[in-house]
Protein backbone atom coordinates (compact mmCIF):
# COMPACT_ATOMS: atom_id res chain seq x y z
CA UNK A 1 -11.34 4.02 14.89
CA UNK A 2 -13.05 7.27 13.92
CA UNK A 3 -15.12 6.84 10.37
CA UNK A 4 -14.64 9.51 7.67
CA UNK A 5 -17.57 11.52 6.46
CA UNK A 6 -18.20 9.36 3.96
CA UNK A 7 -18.61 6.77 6.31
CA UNK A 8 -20.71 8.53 8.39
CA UNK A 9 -23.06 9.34 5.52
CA UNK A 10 -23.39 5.41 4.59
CA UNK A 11 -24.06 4.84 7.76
CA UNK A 12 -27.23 6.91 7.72
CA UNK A 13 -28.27 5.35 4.28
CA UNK A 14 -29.40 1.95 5.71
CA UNK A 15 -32.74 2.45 4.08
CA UNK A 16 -34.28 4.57 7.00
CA UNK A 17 -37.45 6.59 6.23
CA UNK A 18 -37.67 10.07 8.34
CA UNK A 19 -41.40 11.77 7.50
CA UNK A 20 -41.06 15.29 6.84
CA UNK A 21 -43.96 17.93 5.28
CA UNK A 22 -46.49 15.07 4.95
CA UNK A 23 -43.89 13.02 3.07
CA UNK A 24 -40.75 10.88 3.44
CA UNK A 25 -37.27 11.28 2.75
CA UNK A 26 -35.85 8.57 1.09
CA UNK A 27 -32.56 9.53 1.66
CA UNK A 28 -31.29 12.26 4.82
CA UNK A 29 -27.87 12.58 3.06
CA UNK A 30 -29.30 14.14 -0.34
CA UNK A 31 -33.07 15.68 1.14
CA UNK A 32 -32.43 19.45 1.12
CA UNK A 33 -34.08 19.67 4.82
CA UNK A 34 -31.23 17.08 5.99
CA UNK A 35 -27.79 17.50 4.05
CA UNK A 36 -26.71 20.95 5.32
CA UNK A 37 -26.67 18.97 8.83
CA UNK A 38 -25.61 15.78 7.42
CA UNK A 39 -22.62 17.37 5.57
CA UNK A 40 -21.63 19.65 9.21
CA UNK A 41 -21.50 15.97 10.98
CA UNK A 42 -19.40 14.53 8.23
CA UNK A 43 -16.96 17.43 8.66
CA UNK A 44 -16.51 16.80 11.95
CA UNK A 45 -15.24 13.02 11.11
CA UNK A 46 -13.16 14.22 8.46
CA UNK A 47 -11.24 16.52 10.48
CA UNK A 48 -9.94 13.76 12.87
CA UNK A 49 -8.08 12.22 9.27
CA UNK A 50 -7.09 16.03 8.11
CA UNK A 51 -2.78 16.19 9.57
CA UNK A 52 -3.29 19.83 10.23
CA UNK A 53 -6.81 18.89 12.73
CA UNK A 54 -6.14 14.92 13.93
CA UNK A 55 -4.16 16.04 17.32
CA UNK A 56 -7.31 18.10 18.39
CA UNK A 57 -10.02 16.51 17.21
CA UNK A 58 -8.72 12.72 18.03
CA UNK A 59 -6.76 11.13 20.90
CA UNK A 60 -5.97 7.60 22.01
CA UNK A 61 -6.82 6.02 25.00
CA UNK A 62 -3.52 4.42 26.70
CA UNK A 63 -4.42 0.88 27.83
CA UNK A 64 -7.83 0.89 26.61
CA UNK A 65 -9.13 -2.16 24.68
CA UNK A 66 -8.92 -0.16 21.47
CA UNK A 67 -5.27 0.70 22.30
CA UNK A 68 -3.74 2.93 19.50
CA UNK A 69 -6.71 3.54 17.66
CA UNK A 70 -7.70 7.30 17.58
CA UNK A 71 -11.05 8.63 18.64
CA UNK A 72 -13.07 11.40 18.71
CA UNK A 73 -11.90 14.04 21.59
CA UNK A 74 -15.50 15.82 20.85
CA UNK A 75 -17.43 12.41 21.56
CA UNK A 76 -14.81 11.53 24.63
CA UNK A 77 -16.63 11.16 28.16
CA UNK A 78 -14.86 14.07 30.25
CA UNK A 79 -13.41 12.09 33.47
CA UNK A 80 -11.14 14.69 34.12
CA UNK A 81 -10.69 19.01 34.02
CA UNK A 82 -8.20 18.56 30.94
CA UNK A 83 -10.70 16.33 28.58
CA UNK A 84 -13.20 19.73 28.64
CA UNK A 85 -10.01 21.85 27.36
CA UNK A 86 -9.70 19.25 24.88
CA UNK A 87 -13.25 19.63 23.58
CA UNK A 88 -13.40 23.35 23.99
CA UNK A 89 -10.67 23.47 21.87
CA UNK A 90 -11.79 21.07 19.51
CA UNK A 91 -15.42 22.66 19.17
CA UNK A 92 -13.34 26.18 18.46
CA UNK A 93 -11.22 24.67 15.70
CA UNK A 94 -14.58 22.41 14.08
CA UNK A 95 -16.34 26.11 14.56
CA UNK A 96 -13.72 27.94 12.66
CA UNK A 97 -13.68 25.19 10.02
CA UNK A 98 -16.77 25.76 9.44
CA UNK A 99 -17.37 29.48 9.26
CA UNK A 100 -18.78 30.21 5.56
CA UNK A 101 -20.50 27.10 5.57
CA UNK A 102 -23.81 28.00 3.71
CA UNK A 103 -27.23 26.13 5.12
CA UNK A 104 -28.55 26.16 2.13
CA UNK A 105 -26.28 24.76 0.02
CA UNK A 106 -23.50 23.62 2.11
CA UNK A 107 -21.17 24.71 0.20
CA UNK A 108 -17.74 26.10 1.78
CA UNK A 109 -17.31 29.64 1.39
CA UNK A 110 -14.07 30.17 3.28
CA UNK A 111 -11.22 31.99 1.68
């Protein structure tokens, strides 16, 4: 199953210390250096629940021991020519998603 965002950002608070400018961020969710990237990834997991984005950026693997449960197209090993079409088109529609975004402040200027 594909995590949300949120998920994705809990996941990355299990008390991990990353040293940057002679210091250490406590947290890479909230430290200004990190979250811009942080809050991109998320995005990208919170598509695959959005209606309007799941069929590109998700899929389900027929027969597979995970049977029925959607995952990501963009992290999907290409074994054939169609799976790159599929992540070609789901890099253009997480790309257009995120047009506006700010790196500062990640804030979502679309619209």
């Amino acid at each position: 199953m594909i995590r949300t965002g949120e998920e994705y950002r809990t996941g990355l608070r299990d008390g991990r210390e990353i040293g940057i400018d002679g210091g250490r961020a406590q947290d890479v969710t909230a430290h200004p250096a990190f979250k811009p990237v942080v809050d991109l990834k998320a995005r990208r997991y919170d598509m695959a629940h959005e209606p309007a984005w799941a069929e590109i950026m998700s899929y389900c693997e027929p027969g597979a021991t995970n049977a029925g449960e959607s995952c990501s197209t963009l992290l999907r090993p290409p074994t054939e020519k169609a799976h790159w079409h599929e992540k070609w088109r789901a890099v253009d529609a997480y790309l257009n998603d995120i047009r506006g975004m700010d790196a500062k402040t990640s804030a979502n200027k679309k619209g």
